[in-house]
C-alpha atoms as a PDB file:
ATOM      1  CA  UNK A   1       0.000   0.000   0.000  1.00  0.00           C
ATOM      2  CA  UNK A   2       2.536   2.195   0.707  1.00  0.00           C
ATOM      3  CA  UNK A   3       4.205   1.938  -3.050  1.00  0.00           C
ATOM      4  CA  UNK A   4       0.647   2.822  -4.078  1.00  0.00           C
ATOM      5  CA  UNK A   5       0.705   6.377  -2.259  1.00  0.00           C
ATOM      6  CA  UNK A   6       4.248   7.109  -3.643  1.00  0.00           C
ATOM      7  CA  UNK A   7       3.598   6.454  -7.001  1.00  0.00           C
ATOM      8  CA  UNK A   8       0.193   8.297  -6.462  1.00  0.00           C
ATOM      9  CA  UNK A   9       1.794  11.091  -5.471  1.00  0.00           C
ATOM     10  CA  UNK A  10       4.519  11.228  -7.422  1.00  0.00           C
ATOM     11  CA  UNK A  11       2.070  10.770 -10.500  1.00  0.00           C
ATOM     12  CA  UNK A  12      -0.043  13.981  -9.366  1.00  0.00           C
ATOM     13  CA  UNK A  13       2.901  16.304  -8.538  1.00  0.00           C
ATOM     14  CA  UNK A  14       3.947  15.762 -11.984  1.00  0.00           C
ATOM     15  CA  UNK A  15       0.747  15.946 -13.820  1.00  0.00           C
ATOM     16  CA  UNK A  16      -0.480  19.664 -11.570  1.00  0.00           C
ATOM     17  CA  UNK A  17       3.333  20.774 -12.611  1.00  0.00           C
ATOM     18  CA  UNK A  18       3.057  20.055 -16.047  1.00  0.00           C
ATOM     19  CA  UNK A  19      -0.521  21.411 -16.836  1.00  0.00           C
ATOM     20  CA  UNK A  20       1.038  24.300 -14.637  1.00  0.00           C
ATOM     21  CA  UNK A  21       3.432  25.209 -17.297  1.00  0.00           C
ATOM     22  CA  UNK A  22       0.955  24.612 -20.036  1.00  0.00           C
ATOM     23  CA  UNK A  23      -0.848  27.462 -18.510  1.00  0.00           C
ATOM     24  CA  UNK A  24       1.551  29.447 -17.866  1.00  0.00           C
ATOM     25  CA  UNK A  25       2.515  29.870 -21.025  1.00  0.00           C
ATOM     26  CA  UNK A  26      -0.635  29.415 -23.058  1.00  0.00           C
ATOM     27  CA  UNK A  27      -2.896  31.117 -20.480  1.00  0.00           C
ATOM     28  CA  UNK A  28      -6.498  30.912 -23.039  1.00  0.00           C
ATOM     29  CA  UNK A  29      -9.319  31.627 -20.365  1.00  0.00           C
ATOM     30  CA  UNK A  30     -10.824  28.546 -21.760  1.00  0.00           C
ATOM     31  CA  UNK A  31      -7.922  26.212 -21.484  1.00  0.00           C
ATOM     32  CA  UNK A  32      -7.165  27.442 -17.866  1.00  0.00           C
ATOM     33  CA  UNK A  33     -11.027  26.724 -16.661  1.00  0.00           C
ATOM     34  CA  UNK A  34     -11.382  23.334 -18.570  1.00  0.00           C
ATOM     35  CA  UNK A  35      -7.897  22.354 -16.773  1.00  0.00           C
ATOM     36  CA  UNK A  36      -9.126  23.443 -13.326  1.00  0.00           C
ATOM     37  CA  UNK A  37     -11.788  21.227 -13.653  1.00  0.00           C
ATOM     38  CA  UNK A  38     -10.236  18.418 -15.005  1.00  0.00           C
ATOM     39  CA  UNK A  39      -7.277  18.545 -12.267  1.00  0.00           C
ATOM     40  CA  UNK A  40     -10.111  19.331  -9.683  1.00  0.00           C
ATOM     41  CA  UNK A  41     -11.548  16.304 -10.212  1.00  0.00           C
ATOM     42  CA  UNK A  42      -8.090  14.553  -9.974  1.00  0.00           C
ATOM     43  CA  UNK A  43      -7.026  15.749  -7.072  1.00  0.00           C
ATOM     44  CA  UNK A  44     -10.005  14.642  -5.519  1.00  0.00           C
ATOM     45  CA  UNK A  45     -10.133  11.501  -6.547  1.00  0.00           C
ATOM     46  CA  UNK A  46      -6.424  10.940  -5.462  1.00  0.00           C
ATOM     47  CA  UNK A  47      -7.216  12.325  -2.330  1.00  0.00           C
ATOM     48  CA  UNK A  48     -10.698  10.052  -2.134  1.00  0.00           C
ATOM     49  CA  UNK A  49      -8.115   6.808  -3.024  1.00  0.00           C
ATOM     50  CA  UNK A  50      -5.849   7.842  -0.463  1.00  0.00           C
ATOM     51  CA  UNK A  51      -8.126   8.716   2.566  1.00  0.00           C
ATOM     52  CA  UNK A  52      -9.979   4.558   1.334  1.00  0.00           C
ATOM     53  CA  UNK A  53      -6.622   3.035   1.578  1.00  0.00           C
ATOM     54  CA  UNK A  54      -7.288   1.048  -1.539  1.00  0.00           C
ATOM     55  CA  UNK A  55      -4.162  -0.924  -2.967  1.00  0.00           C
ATOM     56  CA  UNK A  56      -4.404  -1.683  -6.791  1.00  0.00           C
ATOM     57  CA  UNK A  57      -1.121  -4.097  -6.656  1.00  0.00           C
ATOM     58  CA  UNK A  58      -3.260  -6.873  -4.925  1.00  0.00           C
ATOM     59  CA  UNK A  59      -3.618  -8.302  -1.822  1.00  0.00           C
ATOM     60  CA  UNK A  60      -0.607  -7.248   0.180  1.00  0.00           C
END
């Protein structure tokens, strides 16, 4: 379980950094509101996995 929350995290930091720069440097008012929402509902559901405890490499 506890490779599951590294790679989790690891996988988000990366993802909110990356769509970070793509806004940045883009910055469309409809690219930055369509992103929020799409990393909103990310973040939440990484958090929602996290808080469950859920393990998707098996039974540990």
């Amino acid at each position: 379980m506890l490779m599951d929350r590294i790679f989790a995290t690891i996988s988000m930091v990366l993802l909110v950094s990356f769509m970070g720069v793509v806004l940045w440097f883009v910055g469309r008012p409809a690219l930055i509101v369509v992103t929020s929402v799409c990393l909103a509902m990310g973040i939440y559901d990484f958090y929602r996995d996290l808080k469950r405890g859920s393990s998707h490499f098996g039974k540990e």
